[in-house]
Protein backbone atom coordinates (compact mmCIF):
# COMPACT_ATOMS: atom_id res chain seq x y z
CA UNK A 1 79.10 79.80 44.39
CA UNK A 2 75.50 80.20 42.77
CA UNK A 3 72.56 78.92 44.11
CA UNK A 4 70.60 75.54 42.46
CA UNK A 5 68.08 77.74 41.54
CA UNK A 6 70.30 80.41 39.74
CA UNK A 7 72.02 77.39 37.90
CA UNK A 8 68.78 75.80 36.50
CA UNK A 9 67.36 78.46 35.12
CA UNK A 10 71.02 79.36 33.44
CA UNK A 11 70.69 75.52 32.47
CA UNK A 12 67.61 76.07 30.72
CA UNK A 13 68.64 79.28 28.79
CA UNK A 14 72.02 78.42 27.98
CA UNK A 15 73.20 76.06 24.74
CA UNK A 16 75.54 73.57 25.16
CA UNK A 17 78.18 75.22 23.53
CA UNK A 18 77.95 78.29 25.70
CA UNK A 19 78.43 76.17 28.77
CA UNK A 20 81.29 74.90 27.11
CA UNK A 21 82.78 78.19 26.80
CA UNK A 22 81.69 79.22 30.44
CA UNK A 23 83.38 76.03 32.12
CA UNK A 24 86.48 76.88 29.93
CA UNK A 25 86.75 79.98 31.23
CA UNK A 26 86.95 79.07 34.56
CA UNK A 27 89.61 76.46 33.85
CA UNK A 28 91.16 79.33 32.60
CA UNK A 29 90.33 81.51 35.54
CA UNK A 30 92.05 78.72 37.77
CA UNK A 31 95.14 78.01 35.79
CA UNK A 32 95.94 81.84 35.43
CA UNK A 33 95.30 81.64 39.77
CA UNK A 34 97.94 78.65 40.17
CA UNK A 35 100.25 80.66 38.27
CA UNK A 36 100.02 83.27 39.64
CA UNK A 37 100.19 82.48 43.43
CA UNK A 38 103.17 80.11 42.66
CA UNK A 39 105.03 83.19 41.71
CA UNK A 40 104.14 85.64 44.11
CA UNK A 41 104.14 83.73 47.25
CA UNK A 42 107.19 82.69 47.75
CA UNK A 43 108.60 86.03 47.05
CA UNK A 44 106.20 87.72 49.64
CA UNK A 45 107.52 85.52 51.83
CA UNK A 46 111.26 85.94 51.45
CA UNK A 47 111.07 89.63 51.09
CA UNK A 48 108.20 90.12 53.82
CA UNK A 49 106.01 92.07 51.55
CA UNK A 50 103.17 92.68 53.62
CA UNK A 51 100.73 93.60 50.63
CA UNK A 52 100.71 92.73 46.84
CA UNK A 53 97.94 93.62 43.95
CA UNK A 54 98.53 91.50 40.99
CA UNK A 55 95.95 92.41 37.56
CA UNK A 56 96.82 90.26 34.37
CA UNK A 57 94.86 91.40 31.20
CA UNK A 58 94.47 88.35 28.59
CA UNK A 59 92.80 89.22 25.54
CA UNK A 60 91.50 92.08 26.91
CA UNK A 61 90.13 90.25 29.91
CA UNK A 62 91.11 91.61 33.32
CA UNK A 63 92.04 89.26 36.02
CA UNK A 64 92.47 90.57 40.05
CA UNK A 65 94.99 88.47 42.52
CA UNK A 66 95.34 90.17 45.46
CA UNK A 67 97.86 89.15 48.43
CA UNK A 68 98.72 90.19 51.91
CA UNK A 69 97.26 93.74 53.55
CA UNK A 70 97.15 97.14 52.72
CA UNK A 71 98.40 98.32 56.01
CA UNK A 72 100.28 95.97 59.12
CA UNK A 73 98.56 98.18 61.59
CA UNK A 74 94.97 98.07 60.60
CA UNK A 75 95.24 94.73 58.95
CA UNK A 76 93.12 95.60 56.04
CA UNK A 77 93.17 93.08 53.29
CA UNK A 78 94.59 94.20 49.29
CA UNK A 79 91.97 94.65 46.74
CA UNK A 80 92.31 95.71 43.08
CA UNK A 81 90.66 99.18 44.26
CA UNK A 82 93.86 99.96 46.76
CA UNK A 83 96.16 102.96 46.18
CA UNK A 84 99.72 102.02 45.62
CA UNK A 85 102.83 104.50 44.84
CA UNK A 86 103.97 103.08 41.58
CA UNK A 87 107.24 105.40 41.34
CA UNK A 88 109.11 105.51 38.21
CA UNK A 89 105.91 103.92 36.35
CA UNK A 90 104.88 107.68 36.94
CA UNK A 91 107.23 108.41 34.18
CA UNK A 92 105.00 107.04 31.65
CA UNK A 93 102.33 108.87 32.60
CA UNK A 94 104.44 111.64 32.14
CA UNK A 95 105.56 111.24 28.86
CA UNK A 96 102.28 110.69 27.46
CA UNK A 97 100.94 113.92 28.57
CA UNK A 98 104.21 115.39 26.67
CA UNK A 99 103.40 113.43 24.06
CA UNK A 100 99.94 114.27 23.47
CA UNK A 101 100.91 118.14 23.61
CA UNK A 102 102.88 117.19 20.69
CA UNK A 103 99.83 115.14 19.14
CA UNK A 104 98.15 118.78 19.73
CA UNK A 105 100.64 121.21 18.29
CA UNK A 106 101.27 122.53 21.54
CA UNK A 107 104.85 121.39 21.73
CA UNK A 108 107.29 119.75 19.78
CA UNK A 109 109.89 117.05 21.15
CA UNK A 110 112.66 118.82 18.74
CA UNK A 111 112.64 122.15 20.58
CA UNK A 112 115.32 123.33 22.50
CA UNK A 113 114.10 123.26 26.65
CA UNK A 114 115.11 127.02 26.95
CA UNK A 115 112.74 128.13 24.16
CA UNK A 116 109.91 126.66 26.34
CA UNK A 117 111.16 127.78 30.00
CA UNK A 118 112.70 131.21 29.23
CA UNK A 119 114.11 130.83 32.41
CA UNK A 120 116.58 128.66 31.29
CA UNK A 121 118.37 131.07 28.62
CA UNK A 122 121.91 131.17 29.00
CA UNK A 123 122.17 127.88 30.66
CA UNK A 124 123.11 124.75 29.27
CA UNK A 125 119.63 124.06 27.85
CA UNK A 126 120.30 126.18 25.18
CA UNK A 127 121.35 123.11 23.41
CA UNK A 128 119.36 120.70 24.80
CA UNK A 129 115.91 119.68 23.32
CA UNK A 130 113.05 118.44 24.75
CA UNK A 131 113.07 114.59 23.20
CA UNK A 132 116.98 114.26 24.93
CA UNK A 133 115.27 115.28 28.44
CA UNK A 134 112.73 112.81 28.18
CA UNK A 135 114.96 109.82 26.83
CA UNK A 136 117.48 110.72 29.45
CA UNK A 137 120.12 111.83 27.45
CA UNK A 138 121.21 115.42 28.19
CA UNK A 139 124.54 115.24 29.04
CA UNK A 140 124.52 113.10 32.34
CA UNK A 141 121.86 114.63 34.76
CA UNK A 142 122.09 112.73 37.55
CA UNK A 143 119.59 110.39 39.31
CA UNK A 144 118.68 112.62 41.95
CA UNK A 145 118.30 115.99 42.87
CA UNK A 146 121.17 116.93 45.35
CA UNK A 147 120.01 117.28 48.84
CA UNK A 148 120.10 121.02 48.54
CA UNK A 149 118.30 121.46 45.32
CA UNK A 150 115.37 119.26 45.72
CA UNK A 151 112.96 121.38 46.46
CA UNK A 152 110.23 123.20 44.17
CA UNK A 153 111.88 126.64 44.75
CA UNK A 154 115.10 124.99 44.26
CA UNK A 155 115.64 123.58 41.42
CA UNK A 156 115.36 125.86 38.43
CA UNK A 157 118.54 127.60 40.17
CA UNK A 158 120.20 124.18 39.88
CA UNK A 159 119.02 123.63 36.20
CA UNK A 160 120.74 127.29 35.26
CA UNK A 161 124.17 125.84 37.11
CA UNK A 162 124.18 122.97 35.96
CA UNK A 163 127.34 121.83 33.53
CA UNK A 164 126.63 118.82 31.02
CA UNK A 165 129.71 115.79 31.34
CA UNK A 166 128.85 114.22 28.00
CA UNK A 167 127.80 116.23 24.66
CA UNK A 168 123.76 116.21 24.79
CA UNK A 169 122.31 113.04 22.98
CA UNK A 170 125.31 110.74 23.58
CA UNK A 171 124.74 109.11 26.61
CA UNK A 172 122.30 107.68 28.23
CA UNK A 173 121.87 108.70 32.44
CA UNK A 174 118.28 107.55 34.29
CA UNK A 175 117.49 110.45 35.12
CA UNK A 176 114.74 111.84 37.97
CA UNK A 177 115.96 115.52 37.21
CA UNK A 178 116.20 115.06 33.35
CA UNK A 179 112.41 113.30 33.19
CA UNK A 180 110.91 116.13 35.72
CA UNK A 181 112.15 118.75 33.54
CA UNK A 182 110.70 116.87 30.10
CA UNK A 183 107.04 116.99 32.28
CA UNK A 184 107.41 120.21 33.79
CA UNK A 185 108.28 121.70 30.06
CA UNK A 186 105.13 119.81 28.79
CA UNK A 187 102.81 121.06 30.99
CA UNK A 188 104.49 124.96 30.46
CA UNK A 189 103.55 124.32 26.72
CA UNK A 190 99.96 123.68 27.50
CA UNK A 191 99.70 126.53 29.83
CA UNK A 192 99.20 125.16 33.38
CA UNK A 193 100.67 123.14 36.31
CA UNK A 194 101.64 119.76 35.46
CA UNK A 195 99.02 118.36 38.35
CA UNK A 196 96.34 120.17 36.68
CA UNK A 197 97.09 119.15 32.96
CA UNK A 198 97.62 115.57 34.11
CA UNK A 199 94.30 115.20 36.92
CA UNK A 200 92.17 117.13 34.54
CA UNK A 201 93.39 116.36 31.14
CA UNK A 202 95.46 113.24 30.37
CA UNK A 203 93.99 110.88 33.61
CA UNK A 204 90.54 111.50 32.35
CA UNK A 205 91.34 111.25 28.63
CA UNK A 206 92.77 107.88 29.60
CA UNK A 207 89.45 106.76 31.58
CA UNK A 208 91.32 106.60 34.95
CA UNK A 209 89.25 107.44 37.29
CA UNK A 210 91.36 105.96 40.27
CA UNK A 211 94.75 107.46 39.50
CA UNK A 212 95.86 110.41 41.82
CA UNK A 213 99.21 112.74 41.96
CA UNK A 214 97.49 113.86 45.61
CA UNK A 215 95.40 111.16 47.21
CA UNK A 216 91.95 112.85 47.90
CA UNK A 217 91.01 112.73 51.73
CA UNK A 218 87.85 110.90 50.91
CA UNK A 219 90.15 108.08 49.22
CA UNK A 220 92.36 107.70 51.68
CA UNK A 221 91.37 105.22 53.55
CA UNK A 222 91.80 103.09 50.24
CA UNK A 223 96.29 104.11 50.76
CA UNK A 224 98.15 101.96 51.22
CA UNK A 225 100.94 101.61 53.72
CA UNK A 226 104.31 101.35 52.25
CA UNK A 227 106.70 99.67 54.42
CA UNK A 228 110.86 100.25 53.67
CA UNK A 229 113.61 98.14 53.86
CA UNK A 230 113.48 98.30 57.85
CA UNK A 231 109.93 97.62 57.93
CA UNK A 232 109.03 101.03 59.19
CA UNK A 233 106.18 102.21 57.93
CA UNK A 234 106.85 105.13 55.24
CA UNK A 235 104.97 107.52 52.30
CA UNK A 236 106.43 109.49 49.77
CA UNK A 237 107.64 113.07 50.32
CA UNK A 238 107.48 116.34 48.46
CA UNK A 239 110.66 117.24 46.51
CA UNK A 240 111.45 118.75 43.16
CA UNK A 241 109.06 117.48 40.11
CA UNK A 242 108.33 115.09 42.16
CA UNK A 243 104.74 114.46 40.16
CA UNK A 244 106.47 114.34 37.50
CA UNK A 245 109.20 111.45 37.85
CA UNK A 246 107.46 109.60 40.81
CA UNK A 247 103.92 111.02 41.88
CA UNK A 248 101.33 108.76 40.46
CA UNK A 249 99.30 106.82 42.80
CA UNK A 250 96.98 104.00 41.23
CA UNK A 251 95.30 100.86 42.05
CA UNK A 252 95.81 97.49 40.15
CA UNK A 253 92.47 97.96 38.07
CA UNK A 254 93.50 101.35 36.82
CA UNK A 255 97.00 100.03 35.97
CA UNK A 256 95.71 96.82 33.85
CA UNK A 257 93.06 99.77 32.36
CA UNK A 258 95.93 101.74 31.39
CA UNK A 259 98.29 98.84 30.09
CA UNK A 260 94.66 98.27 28.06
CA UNK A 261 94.76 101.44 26.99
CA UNK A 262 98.51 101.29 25.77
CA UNK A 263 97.90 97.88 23.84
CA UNK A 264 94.75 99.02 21.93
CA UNK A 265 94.71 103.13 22.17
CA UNK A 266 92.15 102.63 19.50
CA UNK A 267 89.37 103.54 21.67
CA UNK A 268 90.99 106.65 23.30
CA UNK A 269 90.65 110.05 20.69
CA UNK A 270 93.00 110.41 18.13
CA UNK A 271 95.42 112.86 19.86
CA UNK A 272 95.40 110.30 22.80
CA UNK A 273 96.03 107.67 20.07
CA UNK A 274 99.36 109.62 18.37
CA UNK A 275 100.54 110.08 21.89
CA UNK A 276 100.87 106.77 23.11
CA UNK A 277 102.47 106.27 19.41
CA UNK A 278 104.72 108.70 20.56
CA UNK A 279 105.58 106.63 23.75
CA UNK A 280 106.10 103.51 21.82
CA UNK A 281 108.64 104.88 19.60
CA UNK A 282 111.78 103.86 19.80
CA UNK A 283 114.71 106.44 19.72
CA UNK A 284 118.04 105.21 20.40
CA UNK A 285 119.22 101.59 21.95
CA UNK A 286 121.20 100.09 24.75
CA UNK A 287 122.12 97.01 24.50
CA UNK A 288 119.12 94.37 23.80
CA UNK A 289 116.57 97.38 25.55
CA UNK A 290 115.45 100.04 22.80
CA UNK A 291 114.51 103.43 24.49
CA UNK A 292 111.18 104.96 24.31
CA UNK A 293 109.35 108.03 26.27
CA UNK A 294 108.72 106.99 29.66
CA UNK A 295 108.57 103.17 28.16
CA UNK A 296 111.80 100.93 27.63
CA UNK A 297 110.93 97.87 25.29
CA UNK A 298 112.64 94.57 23.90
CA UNK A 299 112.05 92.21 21.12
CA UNK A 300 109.76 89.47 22.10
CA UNK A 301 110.16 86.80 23.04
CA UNK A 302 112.93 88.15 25.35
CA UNK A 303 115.20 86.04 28.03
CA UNK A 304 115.19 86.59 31.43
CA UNK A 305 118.61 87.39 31.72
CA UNK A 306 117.85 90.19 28.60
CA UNK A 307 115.43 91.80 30.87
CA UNK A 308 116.93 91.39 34.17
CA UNK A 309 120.13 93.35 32.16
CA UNK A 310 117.96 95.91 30.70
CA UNK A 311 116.57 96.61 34.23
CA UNK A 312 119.71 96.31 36.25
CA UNK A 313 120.83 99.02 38.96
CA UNK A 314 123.93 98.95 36.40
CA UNK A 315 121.58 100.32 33.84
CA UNK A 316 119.76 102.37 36.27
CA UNK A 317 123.29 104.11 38.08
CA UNK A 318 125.59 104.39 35.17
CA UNK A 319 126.01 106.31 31.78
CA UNK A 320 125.95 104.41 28.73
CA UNK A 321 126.45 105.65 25.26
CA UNK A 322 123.60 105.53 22.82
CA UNK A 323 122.55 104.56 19.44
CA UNK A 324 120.51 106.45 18.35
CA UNK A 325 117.63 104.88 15.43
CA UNK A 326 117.33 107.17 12.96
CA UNK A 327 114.93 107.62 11.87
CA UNK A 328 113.05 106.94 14.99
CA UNK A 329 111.34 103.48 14.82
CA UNK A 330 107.54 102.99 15.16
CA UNK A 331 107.00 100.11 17.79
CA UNK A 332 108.07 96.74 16.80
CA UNK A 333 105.32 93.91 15.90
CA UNK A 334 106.25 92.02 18.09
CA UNK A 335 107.58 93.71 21.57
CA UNK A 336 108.24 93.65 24.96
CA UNK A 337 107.30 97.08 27.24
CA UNK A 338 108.02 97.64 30.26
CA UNK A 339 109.07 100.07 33.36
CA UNK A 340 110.05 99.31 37.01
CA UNK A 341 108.93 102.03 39.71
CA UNK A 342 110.18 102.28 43.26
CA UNK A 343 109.35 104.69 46.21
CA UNK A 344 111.01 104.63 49.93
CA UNK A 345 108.01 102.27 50.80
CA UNK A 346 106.29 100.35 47.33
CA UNK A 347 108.05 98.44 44.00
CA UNK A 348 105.76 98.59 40.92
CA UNK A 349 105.81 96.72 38.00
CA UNK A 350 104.38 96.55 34.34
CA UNK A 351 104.78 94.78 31.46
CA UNK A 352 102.78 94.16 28.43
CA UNK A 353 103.24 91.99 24.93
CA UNK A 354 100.70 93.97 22.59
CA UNK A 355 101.25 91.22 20.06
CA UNK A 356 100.05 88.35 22.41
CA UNK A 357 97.16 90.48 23.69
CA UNK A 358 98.46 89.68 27.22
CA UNK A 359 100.18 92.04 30.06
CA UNK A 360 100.74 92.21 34.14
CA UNK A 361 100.79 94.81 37.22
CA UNK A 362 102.69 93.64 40.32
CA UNK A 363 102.05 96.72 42.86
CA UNK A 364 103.15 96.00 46.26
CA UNK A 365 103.54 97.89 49.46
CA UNK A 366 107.46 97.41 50.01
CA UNK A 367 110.45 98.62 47.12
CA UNK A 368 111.59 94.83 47.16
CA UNK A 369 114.60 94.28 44.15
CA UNK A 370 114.01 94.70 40.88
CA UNK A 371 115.41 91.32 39.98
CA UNK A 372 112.39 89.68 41.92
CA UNK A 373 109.88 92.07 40.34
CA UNK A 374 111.57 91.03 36.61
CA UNK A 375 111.30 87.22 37.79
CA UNK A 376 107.53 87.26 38.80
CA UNK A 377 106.63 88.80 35.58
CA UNK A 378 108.49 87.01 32.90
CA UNK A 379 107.19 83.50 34.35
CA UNK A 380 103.76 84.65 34.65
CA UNK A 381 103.96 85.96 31.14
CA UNK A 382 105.80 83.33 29.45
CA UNK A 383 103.37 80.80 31.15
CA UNK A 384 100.69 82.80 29.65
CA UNK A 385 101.81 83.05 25.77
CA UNK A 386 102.48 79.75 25.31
């Protein structure tokens, strides 16, 4: 609270009408805190999520709701500033940076992936291009690696095995293998590892300054503990493309910077500003969900039961044949985007609704379901619109 003093002299300088404004603001600031907390709690709860970050942006103003600890054995307390593994949200990240090599002429989505990796001449990829890697639709990659492939030194040997079940482009197959490949081929067109492209080109082009694919020692102590199923305490491991399909690690007031960022790239350069066009574009559909790079999206307003659907483990475990939108369609006006992310130990999720100027993060420190991540979101949102 503010002293007398500070208030009087705010008293004096400010006009009526700007008080007005300031005392409807925290109204606001309240009623976006009772919605919030209604939704979250109770899930906490039931799931025993020790920690949760929550960051709402509302007409481009950034809200923090922070629940829970960081870490059960320390007992520090959640901020906005604490690093959470956001999983498959990494993906995003990933197909921007492909995306803005295509926005610079370094790489196009149409190519075949053996004309980029050499190393895969001979081998299925022949007849595979780029844009079916990174909408998961390459002939049925699977989810994972197999034990015995995922590893760095690994995997390009399974790649040049590997035998497509489904014609390339027909079917649709979430893919961790299919989406490590599309980053790993991006970052061969610009000429360097995909950490260093993405920590010294994309994260900084995007004004994150918080956003790691390796956690810096002297950040650290800002890492969250993620806790599995079990409630053992548990990090992320190395394994193949692993940056690229499930790397990222971010705090909440990154995240609501970048779902800024993805609402109004007008700010960013104009590369960055193609690129997330290129992320927003929808190529083929499934059902009500319309696939994009890295993004999935929906028209909005969109029912729970639409988006619970479009983010089922169904959806997530099976092959589904595609339609593809030809020619690709630029994003809707009015849309739903979104992307689920899990590790052994954290659940992420983010959606935005660029046409209502409004969009969440729910990072927390335990991979609770989907369904309750979906849940959280839509209420908050729909609460939100109206």
């Amino acid at each position: 609270m503010e002293s007398e003093s500070i208030m009087h002299n705010k008293l004096a300088s400010y006009s009526a009408f700007a008080l007005f404004l300031s005392a409807g603001h925290c109204v606001a600031d309240d009623r976006i805190e009772a919605i919030v907390k209604a939704a979250i709690e109770p899930v906490m709860q039931q799931q025993q999520i020790p920690g949760v970050a929550v960051a709402i942006t509302v007409n481009g103003q950034p809200y923090y709701f922070n629940y829970g600890v960081a870490s059960k054995e320390n007992g520090k307390a959640v901020t906005e500033n604490t690093l959470f593994e956001i999983g498959s949200v990494s993906k995003t990240f990933t197909a921007t940076l492909a995306a803005y090599a295509q926005a610079t002429g370094k790489l196009s989505l149409s190519d075949k992936a053996s004309s980029v990796l050499p190393e895969l001449r001979g081998s299925a990829f022949d007849n595979i291009s780029v844009l079916q890697l990174g909408t998961y639709s390459a002939g049925g990659l699977p989810l994972q690696f197999p034990d015995d492939a995922d590893a760095p030194d690994k995997m390009l040997v399974y790649f040049q095995q590997w035998k497509p079940t489904y014609a390339a482009g027909t079917h649709r197959q979430y893919s961790n293998p299919s989406l490590g490949l599309f980053g790993y081929l991006a970052a061969q067109s610009m000429g360097a590892p995909f950490d260093d492209v993405m920590e010294k080109t994309l994260l900084p082009k995007l004004g994150l300054k918080h956003t790691y694919l390796t956690v810096p020692q002297a950040q650290m102590g800002l890492y969250a503990q993620g806790y599995n199923k079990d409630d053992k305490p548990v990090r992320v491991g190395p394994g193949a493309l692993d940056s690229e399909a499930y790397g990222v690690k971010t705090s909440a007031a990154d995240m609501i910077q970048y779902v800024e960022a993805n609402m109004k790239p007008s700010g960013l350069e104009t590369p960055m500003q193609r690129a997330v066009a290129i992320t927003h574009t929808g190529y083929y559909k499934v059902g009500d969900m319309t696939q994009g790079l890295g993004w999935e999206f929906y028209p909005y307003p969109v029912t729970l039961d639409k988006l619970l659907a479009g983010n089922s483990t169904q959806m997530a475990m099976e092959a589904h044949e595609v339609q593809w939108l030809t020619p690709p369609q630029p994003q809707p006006e009015s849309v739903l985007i979104n992307k689920t992310g899990s590790t052994g130990g954290f659940g992420a999720y983010v959606a935005y609704v660029p046409s209502k100027d409004i969009g969440i993060v729910i990072l927390a420190n335990k991979n609770y379901p989907n369904p309750e991540r979906i849940k959280i979101a839509h209420t908050i949102l729909s609460a939100l619109s109206k």
